[in-house]
C-alpha atoms as a PDB file:
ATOM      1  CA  UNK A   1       0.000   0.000   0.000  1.00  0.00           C
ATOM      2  CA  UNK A   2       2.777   2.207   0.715  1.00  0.00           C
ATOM      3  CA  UNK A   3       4.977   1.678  -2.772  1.00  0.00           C
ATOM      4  CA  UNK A   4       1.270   2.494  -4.362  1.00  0.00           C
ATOM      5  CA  UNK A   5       0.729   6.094  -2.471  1.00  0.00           C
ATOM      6  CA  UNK A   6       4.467   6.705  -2.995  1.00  0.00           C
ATOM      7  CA  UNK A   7       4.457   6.044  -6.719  1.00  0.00           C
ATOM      8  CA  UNK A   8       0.914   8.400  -7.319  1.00  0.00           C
ATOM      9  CA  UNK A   9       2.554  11.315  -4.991  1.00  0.00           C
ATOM     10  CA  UNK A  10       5.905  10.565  -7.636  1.00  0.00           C
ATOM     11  CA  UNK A  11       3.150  11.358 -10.167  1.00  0.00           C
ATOM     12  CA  UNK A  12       1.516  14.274  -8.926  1.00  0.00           C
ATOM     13  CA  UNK A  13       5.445  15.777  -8.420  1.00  0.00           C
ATOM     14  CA  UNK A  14       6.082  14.840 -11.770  1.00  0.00           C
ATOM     15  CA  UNK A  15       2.849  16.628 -13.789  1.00  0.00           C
ATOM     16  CA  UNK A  16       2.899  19.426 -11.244  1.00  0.00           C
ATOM     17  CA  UNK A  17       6.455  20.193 -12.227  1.00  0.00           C
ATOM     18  CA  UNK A  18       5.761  19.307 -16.303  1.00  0.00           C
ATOM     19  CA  UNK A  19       3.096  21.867 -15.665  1.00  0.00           C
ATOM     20  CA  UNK A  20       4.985  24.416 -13.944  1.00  0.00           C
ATOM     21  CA  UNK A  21       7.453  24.883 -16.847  1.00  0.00           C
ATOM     22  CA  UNK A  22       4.846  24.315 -19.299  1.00  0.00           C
ATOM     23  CA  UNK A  23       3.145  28.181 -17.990  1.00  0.00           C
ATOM     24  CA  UNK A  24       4.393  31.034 -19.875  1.00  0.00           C
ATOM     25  CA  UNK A  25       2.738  34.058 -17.641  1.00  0.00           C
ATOM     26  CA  UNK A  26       5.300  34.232 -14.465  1.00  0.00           C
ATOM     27  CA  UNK A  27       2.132  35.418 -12.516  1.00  0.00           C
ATOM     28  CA  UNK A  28       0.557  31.776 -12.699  1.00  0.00           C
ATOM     29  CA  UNK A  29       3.749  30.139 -13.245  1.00  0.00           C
ATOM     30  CA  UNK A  30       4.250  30.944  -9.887  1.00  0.00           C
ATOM     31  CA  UNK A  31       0.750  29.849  -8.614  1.00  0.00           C
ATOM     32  CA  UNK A  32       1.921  26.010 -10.121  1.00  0.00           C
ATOM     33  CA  UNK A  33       5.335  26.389  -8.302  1.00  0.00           C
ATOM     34  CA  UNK A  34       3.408  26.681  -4.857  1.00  0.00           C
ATOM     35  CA  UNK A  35       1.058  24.114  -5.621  1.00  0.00           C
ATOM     36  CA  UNK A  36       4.364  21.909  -6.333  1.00  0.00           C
ATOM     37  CA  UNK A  37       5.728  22.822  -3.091  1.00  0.00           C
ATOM     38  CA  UNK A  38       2.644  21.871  -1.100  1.00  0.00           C
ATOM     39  CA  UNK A  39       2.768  18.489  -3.437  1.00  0.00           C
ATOM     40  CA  UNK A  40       6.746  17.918  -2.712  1.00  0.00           C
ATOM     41  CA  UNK A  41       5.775  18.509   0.824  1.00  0.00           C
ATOM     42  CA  UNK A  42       3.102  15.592   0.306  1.00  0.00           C
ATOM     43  CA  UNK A  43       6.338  13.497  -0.897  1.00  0.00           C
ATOM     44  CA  UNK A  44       8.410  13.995   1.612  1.00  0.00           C
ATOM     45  CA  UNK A  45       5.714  13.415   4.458  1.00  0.00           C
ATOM     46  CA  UNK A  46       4.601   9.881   2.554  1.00  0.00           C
ATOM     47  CA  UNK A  47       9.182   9.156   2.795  1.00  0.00           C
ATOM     48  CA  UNK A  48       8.899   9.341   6.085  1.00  0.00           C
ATOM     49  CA  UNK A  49      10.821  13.255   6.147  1.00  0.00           C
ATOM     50  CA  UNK A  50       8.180  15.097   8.044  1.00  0.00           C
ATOM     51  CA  UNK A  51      10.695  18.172   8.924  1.00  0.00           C
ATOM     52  CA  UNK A  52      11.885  18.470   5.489  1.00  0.00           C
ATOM     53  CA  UNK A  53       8.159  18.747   4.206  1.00  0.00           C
ATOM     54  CA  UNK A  54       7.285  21.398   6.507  1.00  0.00           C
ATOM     55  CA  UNK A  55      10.733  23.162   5.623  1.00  0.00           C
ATOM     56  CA  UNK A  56       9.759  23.124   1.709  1.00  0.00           C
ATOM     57  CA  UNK A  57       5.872  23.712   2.923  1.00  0.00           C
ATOM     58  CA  UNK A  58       7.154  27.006   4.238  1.00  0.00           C
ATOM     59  CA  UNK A  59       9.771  27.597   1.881  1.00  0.00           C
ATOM     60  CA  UNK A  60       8.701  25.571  -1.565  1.00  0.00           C
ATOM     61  CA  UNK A  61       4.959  26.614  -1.660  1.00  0.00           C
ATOM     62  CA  UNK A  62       4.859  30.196   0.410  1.00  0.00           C
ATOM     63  CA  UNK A  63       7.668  31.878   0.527  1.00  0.00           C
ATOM     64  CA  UNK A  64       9.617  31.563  -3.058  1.00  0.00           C
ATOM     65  CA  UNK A  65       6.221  32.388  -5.036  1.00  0.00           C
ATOM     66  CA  UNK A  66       5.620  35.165  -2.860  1.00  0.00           C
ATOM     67  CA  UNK A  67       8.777  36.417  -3.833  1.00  0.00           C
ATOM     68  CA  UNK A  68       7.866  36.214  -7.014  1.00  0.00           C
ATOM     69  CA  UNK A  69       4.950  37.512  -7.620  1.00  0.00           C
ATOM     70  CA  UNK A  70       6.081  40.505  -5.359  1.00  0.00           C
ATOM     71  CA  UNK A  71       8.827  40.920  -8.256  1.00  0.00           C
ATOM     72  CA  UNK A  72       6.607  40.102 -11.417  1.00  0.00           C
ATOM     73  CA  UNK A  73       4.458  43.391 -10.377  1.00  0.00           C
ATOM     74  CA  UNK A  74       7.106  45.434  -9.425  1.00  0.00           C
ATOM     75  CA  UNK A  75       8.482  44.568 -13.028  1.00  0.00           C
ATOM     76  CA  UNK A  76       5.183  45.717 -14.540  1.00  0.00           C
ATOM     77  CA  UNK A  77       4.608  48.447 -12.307  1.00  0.00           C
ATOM     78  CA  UNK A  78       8.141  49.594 -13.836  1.00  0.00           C
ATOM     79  CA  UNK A  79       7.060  49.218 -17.280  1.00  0.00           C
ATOM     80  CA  UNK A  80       4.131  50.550 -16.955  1.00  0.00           C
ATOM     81  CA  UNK A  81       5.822  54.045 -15.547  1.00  0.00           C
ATOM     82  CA  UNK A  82       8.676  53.815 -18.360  1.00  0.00           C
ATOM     83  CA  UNK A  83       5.929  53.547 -21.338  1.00  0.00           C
ATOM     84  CA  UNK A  84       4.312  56.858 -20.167  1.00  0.00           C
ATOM     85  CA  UNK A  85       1.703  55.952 -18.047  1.00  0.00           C
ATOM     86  CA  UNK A  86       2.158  58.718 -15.560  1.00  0.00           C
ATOM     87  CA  UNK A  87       1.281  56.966 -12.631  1.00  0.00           C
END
């Protein structure tokens, strides 16, 4: 029972991450990396690593696409101002 949840959790990593370079805009690009950390948290819980999943559930699917989605509208924000938008 355990090789079976192991081997769909393996699965879940492996289309989560398939879809996370598969998104163009960074906005939901980062949505599908957080989503992969919650599901390599998953992983690492089912391997019997409960402190590493809570280190990549804070890290892997809160803090990194926080990050970026901070900088992904700072970067528009910027471009916004440099193509004349005034404001």
């Amino acid at each position: 029972m355990a090789d079976v949840l192991i081997v769909v959790v393996l699965l879940l990593v492996a289309a989560t991450a398939t879809a996370a370079v598969a998104t163009r805009d960074p906005a939901r690009q980062a949505l599908v990396l957080s989503v992969l950390g919650v599901v390599l948290a998953v992983l690492f819980t089912v391997l019997q690593a409960p402190d590493v999943g809570l280190s990549q559930l804070a890290v892997g699917s809160a803090l990194t696409p926080l990050l970026i989605m901070l900088s992904v509208r700072k970067v528009k924000r910027r471009a916004r101002t440099k193509d004349g938008g005034g404001g």
